[in-house]
Protein backbone atom coordinates (compact mmCIF):
# COMPACT_ATOMS: atom_id res chain seq x y z
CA UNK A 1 4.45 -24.85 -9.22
CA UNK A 2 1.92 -24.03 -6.48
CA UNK A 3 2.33 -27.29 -4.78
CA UNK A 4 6.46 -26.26 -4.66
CA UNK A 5 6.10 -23.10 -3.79
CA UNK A 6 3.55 -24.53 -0.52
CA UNK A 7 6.13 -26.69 0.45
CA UNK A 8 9.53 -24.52 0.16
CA UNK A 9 7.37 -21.41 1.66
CA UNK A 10 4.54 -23.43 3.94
CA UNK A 11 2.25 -21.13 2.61
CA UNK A 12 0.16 -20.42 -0.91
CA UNK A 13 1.78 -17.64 -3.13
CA UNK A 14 -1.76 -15.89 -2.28
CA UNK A 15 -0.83 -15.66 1.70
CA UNK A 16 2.84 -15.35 1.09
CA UNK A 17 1.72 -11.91 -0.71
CA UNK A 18 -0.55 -10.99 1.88
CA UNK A 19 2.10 -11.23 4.33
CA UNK A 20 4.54 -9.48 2.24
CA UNK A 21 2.19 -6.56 2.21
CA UNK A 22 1.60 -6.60 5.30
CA UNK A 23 4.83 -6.93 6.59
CA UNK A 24 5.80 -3.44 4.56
CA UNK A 25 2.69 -1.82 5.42
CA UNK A 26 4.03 -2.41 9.65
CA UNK A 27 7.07 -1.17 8.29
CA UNK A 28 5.60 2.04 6.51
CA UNK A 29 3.47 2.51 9.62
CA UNK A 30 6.32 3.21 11.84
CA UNK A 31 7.41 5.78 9.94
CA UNK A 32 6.01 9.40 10.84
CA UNK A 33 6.06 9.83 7.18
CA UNK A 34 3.29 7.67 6.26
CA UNK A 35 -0.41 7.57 6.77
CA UNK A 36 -2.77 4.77 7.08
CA UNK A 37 -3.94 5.54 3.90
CA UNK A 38 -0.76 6.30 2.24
CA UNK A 39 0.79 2.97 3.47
CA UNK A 40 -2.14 1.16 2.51
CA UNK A 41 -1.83 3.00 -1.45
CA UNK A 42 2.10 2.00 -1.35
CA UNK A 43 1.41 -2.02 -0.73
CA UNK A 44 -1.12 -1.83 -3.29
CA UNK A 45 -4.80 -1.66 -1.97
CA UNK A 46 -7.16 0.50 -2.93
CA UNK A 47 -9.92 0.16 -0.84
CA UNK A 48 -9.44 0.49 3.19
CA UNK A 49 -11.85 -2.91 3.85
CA UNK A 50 -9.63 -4.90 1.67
CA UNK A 51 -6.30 -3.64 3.44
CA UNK A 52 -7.61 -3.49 7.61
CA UNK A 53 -9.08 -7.37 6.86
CA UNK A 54 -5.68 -9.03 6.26
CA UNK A 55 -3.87 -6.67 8.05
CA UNK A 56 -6.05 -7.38 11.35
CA UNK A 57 -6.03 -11.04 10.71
CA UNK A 58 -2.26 -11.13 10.58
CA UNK A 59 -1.27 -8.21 12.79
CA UNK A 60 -3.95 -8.95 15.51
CA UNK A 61 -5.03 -5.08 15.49
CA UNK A 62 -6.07 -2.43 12.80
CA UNK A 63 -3.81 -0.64 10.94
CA UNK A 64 -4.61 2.76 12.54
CA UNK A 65 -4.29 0.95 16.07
CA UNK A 66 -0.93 -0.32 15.11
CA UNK A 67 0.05 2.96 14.07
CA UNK A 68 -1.24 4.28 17.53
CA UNK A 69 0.71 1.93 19.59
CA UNK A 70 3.92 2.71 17.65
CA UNK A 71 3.88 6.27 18.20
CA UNK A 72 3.11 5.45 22.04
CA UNK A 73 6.20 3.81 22.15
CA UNK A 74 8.32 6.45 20.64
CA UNK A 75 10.16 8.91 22.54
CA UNK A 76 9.23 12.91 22.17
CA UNK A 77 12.00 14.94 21.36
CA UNK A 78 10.94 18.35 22.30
């Protein structure tokens, strides 16, 4: 099963998770409605090291500075 799974995905079913997480924790950060920590709680970390590790490694910056340069590019409304 692994060995399928690497070769109809490219990747382990360990990374393809990671991404997946990932992936919805970008998503989550976008939102005004979500915290660091509250996006990292809803993809299903616990601990802040084990969420900014994969995160960095697959985003190229830290969750909070992802979250920063989001907001940057959103226009104020006032």
């Amino acid at each position: 099963m692994l060995r399928r799974f690497a070769s109809e995905t490219g990747q382990s079913p360990l990374d393809y998770l990671r991404q997946a997480r990932v992936d919805a924790a970008k998503r989550l950060l976008e939102s005004p409605d979500h915290t660091v920590a509250s996006a990292m709680r809803h993809v299903g970390y616990a601990d802040p090291a084990s969420f900014r590790r994969p995160f960095t490694a697959r985003a190229g910056m830290t969750p909070a500075a992802y979250r920063r340069q989001f907001r940057a590019s959103r226009p104020r409304l006032d």
